[in-house]
N, C-alpha and C. Protein backbone atom coordinates (compact mmCIF):
# COMPACT_ATOMS: atom_id res chain seq x y z
N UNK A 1 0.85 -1.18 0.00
CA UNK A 1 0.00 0.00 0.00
C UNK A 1 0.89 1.24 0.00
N UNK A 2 0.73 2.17 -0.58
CA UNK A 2 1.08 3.36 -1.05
C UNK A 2 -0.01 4.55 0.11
N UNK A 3 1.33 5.60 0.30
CA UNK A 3 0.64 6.41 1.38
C UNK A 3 1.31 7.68 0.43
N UNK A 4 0.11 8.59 -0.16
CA UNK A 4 0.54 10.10 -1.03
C UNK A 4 -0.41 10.95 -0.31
N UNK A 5 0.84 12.53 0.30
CA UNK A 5 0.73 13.21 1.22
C UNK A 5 0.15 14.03 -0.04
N UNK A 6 -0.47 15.42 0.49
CA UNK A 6 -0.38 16.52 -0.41
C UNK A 6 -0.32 17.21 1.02
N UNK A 7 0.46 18.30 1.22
CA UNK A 7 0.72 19.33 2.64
C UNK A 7 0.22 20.63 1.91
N UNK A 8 -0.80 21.10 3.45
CA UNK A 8 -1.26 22.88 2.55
C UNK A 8 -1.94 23.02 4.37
N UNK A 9 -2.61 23.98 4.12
CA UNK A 9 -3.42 24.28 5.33
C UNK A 9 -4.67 23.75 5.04
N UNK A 10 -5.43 23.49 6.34
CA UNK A 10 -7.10 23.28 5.91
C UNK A 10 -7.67 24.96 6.17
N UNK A 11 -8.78 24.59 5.33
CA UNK A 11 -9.54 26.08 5.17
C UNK A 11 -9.89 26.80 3.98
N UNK A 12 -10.90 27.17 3.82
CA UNK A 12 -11.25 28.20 2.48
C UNK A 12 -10.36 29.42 2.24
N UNK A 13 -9.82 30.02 3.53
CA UNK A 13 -8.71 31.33 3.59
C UNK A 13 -7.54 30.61 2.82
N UNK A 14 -7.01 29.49 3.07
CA UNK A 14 -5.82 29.07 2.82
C UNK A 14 -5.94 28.58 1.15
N UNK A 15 -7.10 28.09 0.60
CA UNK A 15 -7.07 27.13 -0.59
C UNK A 15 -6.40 27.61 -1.61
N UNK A 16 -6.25 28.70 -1.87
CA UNK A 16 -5.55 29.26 -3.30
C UNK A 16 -3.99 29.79 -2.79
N UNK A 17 -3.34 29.33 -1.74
CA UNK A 17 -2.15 29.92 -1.10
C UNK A 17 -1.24 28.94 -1.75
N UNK A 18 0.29 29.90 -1.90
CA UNK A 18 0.90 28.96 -2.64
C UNK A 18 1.78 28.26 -2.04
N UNK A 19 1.15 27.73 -0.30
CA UNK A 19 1.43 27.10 0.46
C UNK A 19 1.13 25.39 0.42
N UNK A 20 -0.45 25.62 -0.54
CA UNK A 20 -1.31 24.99 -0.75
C UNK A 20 -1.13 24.05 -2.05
N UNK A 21 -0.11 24.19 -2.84
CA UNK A 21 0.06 23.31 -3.87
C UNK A 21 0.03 22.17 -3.81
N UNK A 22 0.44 21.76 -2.92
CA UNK A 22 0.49 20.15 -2.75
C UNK A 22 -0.91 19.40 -2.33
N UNK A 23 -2.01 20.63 -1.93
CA UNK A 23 -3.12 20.04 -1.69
C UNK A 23 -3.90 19.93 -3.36
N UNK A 24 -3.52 20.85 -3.95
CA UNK A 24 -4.11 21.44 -5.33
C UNK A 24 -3.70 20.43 -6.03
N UNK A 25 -2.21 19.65 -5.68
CA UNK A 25 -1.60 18.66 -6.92
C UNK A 25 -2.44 17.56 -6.57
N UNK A 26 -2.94 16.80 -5.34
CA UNK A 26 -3.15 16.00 -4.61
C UNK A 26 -5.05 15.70 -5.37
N UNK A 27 -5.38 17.07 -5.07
CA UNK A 27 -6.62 17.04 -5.53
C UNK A 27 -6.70 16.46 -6.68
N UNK A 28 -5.92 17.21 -7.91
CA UNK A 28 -5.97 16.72 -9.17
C UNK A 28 -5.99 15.25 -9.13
N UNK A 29 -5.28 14.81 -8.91
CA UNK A 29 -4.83 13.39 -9.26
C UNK A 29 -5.70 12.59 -8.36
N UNK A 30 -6.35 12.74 -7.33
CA UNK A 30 -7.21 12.24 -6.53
C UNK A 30 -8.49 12.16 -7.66
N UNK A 31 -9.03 13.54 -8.37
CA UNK A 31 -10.22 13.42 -9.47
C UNK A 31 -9.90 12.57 -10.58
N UNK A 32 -8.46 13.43 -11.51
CA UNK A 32 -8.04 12.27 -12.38
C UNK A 32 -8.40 10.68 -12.08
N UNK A 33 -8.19 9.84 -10.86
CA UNK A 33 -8.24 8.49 -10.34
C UNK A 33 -9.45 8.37 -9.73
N UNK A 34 -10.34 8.99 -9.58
CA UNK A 34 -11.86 9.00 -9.42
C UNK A 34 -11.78 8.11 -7.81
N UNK A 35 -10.94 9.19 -7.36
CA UNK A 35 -10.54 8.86 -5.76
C UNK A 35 -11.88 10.26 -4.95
N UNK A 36 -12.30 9.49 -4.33
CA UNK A 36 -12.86 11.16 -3.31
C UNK A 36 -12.46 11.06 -1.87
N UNK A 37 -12.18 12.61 -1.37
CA UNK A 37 -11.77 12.37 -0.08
C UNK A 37 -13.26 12.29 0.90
N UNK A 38 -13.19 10.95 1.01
CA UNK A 38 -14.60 10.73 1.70
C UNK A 38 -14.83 9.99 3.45
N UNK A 39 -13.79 10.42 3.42
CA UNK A 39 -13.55 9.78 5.38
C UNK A 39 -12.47 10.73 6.02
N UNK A 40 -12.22 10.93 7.01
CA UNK A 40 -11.65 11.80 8.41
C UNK A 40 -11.09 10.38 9.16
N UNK A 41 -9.50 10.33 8.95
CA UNK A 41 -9.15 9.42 9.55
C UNK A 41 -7.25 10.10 10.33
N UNK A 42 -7.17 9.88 11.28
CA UNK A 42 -5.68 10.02 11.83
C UNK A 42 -5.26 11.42 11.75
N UNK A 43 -6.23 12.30 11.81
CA UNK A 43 -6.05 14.06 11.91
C UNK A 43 -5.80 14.34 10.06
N UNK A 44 -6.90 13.30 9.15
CA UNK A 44 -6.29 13.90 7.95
C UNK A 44 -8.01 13.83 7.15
N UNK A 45 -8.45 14.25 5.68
CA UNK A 45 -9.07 13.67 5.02
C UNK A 45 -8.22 12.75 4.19
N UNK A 46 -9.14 11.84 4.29
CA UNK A 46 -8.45 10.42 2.94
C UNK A 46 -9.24 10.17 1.90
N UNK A 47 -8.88 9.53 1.07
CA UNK A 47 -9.70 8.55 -0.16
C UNK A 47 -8.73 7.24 -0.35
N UNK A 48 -9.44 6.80 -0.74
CA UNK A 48 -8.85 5.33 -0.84
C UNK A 48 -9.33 4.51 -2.09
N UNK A 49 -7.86 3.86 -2.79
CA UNK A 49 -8.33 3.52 -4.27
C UNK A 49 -7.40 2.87 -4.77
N UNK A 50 -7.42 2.23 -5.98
CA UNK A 50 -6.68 1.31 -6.46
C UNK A 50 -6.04 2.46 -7.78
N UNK A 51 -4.59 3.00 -7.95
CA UNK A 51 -3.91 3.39 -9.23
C UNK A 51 -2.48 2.51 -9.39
N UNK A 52 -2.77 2.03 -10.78
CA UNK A 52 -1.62 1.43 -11.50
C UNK A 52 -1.74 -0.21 -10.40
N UNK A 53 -2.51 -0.63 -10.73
CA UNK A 53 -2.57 -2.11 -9.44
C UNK A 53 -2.17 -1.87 -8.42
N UNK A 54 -2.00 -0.13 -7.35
CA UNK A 54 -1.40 -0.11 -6.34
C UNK A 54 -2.55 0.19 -5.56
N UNK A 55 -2.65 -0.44 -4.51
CA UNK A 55 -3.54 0.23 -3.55
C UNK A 55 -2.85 1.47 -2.76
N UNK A 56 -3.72 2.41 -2.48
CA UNK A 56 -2.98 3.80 -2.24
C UNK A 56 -4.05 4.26 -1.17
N UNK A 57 -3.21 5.37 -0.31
CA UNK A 57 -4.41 6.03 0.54
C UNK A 57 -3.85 7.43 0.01
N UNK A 58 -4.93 8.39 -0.23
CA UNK A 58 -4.33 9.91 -0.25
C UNK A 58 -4.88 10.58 0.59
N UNK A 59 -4.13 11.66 1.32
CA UNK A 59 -4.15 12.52 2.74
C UNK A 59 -4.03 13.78 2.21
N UNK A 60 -4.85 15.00 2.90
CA UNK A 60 -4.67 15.94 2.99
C UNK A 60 -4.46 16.15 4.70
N UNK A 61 -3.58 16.49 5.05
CA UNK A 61 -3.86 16.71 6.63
C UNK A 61 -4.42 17.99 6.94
N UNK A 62 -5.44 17.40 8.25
CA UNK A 62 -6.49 18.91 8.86
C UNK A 62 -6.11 19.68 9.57
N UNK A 63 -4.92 19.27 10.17
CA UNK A 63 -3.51 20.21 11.17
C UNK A 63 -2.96 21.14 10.36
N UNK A 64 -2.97 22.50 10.84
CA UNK A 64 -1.71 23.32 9.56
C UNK A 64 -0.41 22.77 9.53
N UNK A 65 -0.28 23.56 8.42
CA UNK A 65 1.20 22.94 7.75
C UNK A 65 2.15 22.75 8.79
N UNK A 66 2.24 23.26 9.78
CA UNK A 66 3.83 23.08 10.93
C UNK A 66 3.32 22.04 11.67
N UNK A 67 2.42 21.16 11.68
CA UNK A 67 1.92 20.60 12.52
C UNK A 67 1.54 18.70 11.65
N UNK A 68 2.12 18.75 10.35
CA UNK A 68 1.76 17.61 9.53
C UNK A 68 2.34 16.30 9.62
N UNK A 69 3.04 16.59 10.60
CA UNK A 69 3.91 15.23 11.16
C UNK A 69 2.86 14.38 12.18
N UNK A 70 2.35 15.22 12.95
CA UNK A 70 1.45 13.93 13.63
C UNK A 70 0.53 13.11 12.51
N UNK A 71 -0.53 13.98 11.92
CA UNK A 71 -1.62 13.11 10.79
C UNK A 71 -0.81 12.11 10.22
N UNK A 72 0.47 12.45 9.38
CA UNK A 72 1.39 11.66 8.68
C UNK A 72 2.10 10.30 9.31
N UNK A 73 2.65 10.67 10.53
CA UNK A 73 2.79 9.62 11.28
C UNK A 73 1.74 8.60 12.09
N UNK A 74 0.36 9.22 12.35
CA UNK A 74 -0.60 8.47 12.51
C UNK A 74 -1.27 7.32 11.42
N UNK A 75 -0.94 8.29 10.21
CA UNK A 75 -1.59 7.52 8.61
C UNK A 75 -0.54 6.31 8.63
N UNK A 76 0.96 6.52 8.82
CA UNK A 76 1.77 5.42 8.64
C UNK A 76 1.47 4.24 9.65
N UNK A 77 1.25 4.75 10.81
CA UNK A 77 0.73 3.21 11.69
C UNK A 77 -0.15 2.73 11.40
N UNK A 78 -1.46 3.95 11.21
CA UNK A 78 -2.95 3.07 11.37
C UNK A 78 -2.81 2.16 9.53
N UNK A 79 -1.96 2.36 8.74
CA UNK A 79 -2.24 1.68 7.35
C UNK A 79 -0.44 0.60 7.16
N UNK A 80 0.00 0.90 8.29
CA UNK A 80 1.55 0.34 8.20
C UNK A 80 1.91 0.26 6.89
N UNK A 81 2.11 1.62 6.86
CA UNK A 81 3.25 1.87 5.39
C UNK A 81 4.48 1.94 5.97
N UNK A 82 5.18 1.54 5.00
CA UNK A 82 6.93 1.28 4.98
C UNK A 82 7.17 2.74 4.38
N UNK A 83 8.25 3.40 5.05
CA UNK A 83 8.52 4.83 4.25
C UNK A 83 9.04 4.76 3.43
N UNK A 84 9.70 3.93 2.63
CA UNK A 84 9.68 3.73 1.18
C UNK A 84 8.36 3.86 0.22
N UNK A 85 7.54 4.07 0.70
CA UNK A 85 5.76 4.00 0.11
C UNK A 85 5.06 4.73 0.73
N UNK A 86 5.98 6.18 1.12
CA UNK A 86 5.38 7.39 1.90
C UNK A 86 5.23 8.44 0.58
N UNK A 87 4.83 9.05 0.00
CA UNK A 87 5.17 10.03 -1.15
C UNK A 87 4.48 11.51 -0.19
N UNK A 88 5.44 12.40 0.01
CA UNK A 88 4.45 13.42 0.31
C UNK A 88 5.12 15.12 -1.01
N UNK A 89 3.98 15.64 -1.02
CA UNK A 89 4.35 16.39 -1.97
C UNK A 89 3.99 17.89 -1.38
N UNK A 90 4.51 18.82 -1.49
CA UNK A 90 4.73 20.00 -1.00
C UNK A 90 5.03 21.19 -1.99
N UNK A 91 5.28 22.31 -1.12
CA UNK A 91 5.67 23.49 -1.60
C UNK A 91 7.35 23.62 -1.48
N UNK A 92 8.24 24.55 -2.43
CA UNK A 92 9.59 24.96 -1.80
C UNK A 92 9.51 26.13 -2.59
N UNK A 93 10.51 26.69 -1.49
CA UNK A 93 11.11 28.14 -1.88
C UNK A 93 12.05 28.19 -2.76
N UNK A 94 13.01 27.18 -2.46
CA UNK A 94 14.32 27.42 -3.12
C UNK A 94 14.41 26.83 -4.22
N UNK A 95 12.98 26.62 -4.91
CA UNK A 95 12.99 25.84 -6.02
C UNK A 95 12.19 27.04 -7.16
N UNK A 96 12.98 27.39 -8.41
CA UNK A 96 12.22 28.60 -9.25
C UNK A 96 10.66 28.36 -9.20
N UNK A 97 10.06 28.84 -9.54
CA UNK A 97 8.49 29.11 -9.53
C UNK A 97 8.21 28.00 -11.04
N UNK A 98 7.34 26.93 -10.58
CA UNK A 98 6.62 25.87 -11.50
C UNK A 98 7.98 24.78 -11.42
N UNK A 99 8.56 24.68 -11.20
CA UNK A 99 9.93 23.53 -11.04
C UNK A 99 9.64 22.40 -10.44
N UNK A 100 9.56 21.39 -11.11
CA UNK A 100 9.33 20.42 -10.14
C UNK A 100 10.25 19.47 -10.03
N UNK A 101 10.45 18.74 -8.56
CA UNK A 101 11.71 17.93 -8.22
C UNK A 101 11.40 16.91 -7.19
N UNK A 102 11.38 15.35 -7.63
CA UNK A 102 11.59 14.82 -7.04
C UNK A 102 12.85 14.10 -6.25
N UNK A 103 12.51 13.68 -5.15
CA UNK A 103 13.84 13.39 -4.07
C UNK A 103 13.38 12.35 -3.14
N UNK A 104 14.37 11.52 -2.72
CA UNK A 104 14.32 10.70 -1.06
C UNK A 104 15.39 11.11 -0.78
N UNK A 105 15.26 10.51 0.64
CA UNK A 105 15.84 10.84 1.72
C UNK A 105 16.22 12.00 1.71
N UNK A 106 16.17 13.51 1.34
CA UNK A 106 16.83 14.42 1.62
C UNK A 106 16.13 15.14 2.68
N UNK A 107 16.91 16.48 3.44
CA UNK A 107 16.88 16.86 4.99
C UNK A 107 15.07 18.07 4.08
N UNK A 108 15.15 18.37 5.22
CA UNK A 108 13.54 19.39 5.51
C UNK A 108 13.98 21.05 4.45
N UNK A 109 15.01 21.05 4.39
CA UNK A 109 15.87 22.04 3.34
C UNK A 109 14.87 23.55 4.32
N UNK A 110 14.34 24.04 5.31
CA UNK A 110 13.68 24.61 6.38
C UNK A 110 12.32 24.69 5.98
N UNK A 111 11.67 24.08 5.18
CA UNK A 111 10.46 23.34 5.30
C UNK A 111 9.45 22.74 6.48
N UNK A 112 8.84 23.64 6.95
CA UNK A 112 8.21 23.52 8.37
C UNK A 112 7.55 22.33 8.55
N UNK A 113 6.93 22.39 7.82
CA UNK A 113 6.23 20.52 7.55
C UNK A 113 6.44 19.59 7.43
N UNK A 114 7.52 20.16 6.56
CA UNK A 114 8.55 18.05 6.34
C UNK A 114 9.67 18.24 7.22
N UNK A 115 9.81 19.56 8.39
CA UNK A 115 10.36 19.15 9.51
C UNK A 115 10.02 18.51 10.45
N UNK A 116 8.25 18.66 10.74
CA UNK A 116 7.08 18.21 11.27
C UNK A 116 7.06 16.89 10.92
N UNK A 117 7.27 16.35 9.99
CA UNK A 117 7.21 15.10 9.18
C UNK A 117 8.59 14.18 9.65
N UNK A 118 9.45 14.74 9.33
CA UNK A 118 10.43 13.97 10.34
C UNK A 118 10.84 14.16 11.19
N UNK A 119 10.79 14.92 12.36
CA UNK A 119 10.70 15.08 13.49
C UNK A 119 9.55 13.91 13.96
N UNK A 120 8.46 13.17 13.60
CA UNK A 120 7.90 12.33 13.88
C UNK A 120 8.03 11.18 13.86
N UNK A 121 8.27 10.95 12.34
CA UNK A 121 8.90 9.76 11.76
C UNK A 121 9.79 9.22 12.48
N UNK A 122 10.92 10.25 12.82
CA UNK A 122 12.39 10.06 13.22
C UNK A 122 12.81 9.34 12.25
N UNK A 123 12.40 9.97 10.54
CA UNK A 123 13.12 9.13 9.83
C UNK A 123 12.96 10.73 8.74
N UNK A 124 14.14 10.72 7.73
CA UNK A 124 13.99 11.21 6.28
C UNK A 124 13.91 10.50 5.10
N UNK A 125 13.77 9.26 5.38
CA UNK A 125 13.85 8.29 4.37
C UNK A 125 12.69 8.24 3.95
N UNK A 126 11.85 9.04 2.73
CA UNK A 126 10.63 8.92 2.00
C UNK A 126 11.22 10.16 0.99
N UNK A 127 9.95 9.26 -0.14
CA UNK A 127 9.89 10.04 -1.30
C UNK A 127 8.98 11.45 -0.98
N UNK A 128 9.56 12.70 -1.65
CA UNK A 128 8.93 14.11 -1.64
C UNK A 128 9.26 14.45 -3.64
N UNK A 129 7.61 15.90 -3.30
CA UNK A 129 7.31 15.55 -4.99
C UNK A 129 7.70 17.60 -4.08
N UNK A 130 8.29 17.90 -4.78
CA UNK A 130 8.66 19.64 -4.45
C UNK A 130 8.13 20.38 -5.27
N UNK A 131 7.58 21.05 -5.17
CA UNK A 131 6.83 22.34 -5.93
C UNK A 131 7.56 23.60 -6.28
N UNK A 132 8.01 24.29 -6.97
CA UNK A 132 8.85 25.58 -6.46
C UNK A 132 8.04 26.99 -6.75
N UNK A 133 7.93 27.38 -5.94
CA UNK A 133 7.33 28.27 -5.64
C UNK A 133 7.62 29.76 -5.66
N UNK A 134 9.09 29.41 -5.96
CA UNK A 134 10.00 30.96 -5.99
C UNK A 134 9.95 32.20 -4.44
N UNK A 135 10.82 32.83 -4.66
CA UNK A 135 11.15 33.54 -3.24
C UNK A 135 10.78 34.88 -3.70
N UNK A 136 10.20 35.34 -2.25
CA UNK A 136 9.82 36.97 -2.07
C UNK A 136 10.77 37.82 -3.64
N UNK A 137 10.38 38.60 -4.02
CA UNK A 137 11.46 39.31 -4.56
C UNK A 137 12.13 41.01 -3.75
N UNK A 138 12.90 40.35 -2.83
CA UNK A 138 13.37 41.65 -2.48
C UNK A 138 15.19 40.91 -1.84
N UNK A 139 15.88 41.49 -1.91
CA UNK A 139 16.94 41.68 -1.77
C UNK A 139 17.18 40.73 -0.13
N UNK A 140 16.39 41.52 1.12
CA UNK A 140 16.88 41.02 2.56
C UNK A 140 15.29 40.56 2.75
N UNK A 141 14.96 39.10 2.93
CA UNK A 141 13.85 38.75 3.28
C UNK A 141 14.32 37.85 4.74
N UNK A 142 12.85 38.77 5.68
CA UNK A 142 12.74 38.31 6.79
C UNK A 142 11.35 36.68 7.06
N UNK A 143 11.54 36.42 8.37
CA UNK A 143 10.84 35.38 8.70
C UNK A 143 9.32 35.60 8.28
N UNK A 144 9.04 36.78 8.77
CA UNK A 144 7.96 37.45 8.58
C UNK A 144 7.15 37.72 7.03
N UNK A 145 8.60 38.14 6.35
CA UNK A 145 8.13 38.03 5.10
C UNK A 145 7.76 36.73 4.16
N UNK A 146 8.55 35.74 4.79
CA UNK A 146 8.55 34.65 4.05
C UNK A 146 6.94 33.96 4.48
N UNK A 147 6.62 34.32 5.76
CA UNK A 147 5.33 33.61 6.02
C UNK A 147 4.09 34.32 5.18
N UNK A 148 4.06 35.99 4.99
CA UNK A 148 3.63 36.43 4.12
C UNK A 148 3.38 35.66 2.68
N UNK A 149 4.66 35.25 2.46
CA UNK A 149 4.55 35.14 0.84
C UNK A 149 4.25 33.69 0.90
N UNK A 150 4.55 33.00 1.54
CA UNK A 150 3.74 31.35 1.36
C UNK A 150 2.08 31.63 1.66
N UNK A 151 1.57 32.21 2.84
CA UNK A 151 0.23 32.31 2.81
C UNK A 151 -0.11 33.43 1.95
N UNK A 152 0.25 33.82 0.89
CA UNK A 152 -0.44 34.30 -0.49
C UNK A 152 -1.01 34.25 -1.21
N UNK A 153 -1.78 34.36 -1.78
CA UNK A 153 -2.03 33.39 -3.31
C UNK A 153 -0.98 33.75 -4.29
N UNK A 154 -0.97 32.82 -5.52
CA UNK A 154 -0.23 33.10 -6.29
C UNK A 154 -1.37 34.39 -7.20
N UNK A 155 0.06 35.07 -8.14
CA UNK A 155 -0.57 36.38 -9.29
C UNK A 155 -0.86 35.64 -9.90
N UNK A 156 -1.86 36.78 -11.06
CA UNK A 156 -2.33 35.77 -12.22
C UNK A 156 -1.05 35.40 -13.15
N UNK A 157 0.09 35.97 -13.39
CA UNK A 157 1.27 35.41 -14.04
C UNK A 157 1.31 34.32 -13.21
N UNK A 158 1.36 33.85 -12.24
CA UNK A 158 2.26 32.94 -11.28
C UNK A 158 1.14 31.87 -11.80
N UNK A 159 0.15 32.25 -11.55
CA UNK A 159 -1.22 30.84 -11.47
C UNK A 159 -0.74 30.62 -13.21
N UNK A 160 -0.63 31.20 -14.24
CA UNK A 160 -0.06 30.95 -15.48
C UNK A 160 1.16 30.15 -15.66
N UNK A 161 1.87 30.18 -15.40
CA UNK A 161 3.33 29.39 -15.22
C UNK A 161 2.71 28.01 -14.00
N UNK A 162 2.10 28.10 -13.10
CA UNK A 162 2.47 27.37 -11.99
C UNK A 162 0.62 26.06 -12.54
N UNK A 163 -0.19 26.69 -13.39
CA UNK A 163 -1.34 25.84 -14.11
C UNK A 163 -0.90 24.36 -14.58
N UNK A 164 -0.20 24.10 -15.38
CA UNK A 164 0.92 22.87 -16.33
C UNK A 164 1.46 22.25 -15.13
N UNK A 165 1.80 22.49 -14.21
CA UNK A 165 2.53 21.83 -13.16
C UNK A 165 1.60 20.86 -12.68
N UNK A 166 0.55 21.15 -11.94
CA UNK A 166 -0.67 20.43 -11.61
C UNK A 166 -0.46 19.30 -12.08
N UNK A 167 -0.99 19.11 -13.09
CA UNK A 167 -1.17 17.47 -13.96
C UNK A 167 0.02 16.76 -14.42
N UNK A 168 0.93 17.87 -14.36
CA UNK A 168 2.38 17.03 -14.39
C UNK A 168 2.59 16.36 -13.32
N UNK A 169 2.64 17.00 -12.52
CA UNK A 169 2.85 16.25 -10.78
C UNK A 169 2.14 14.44 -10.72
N UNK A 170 0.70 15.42 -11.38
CA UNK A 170 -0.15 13.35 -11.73
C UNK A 170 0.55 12.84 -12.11
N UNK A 171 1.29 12.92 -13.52
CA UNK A 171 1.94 11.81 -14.05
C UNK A 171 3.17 11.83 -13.28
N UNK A 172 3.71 12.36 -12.70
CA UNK A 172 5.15 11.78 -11.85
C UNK A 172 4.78 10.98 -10.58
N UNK A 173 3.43 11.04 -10.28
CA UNK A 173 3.32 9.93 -9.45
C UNK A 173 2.25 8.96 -10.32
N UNK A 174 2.09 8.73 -10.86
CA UNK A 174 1.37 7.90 -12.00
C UNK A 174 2.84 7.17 -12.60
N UNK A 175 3.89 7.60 -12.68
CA UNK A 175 5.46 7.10 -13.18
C UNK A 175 5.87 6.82 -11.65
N UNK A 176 6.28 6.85 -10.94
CA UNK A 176 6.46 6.81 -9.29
C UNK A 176 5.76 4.86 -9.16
N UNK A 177 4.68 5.15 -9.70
CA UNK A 177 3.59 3.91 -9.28
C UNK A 177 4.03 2.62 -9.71
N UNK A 178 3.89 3.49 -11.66
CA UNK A 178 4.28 2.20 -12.35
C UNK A 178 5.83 1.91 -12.52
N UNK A 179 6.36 2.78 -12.87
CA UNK A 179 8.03 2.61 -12.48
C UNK A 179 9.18 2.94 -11.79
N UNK A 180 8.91 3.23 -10.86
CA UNK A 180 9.16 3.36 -9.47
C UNK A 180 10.46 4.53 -9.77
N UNK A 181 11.12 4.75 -8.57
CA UNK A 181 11.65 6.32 -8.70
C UNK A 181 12.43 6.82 -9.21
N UNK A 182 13.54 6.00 -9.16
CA UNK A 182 15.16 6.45 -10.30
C UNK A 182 13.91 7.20 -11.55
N UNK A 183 13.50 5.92 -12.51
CA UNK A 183 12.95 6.23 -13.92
C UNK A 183 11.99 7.81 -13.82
N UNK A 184 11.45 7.80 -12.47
CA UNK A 184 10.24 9.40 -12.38
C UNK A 184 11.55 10.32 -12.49
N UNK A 185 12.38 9.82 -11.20
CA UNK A 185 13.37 11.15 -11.10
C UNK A 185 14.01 11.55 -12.68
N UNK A 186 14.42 10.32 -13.28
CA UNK A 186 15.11 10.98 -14.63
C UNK A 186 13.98 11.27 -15.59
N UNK A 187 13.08 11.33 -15.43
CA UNK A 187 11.65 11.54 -16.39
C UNK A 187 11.64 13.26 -16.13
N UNK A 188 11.14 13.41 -14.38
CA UNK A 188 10.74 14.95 -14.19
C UNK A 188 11.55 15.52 -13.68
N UNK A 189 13.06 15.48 -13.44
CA UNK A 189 13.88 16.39 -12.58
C UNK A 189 14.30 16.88 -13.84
């Protein structure tokens, strides 16, 4: 069984934030697979469904983003996934705006959530699908600012560039499924 995160905040304030991508990628591919999130289980919404002969659970967690390590680590006991068959997909800064990059095992890169995430785990060993989201544009950006600009929405340029990403993300875990990660990584990095 396959466990695919999407990390964002819960809430109507939060849904279009470009904090929120990973809930937005999550969604897609949840409709694409005619998955619905139709149960409240382990501090998350789930759906549950069969893609590529894999049985899969997909999570949005109902905790904000600094807080996604408990739901995540609850989803891994109550369904005993192996973190090799953790996929969680997110937002980054340090990644240009629409970039997408997959990775295992790498550190939280200051990613509040997938610090949350392994800080629970007590592991970094899982697959992450990275979003890039691009950084403030100003010269000296503070803490303050950076929380600003993740709970934003994206501009209409940004939602233009950052639209195509969406359904790409499907097929890198649709490639993830059927041919597992080296082949995604050299497909979408």
């Amino acid at each position: 069984m396959k466990l695919i995160v999407g990390l964002g905040n819960p809430g109507r304030a939060y849904a279009r934030n470009r904090h929120n991508i990973g809930f937005s990628c999550l969604n897609h591919f949840a409709k694409a697979q005619g998955i619905r999130f139709d149960r409240k289980q382990g501090l998350a919404r789930i759906g549950m469904g069969k893609v590529a002969n894999n049985e899969v659970v997909l999570a949005r967690p109902q905790t904000y983003m600094n807080s996604s390590g408990r739901p995540v680590s609850r989803l891994v006991q109550r369904f005993n996934i192996n973190l090799n068959d953790l996929l969680v997909i997110h937002d980054d800064l340090d990644l240009p705006l629409a970039k997408v990059r997959l990775s295992f095992g790498s550190s939280s890169g200051g990613h509040k959530g997938i610090d949350s995430i392994i800080k629970e785990l007590g592991s970094q060993d899982f697959i992450r699908i990275r979003i890039g989201i691009g950084r403030p544009d100003k010269t000296e950006i503070s803490e303050e600012d950076i929380i600003s600009y993740v709970l934003s929405n994206f501009t209409p340029d940004e939602k233009q560039a950052i639209a195509p990403v969406i359904p790409r993300v499907s097929e890198a875990i649709l490639c993830l499924l059927t041919e597992g990660l080296t082949p995604a990584m050299n497909k979408f990095n």
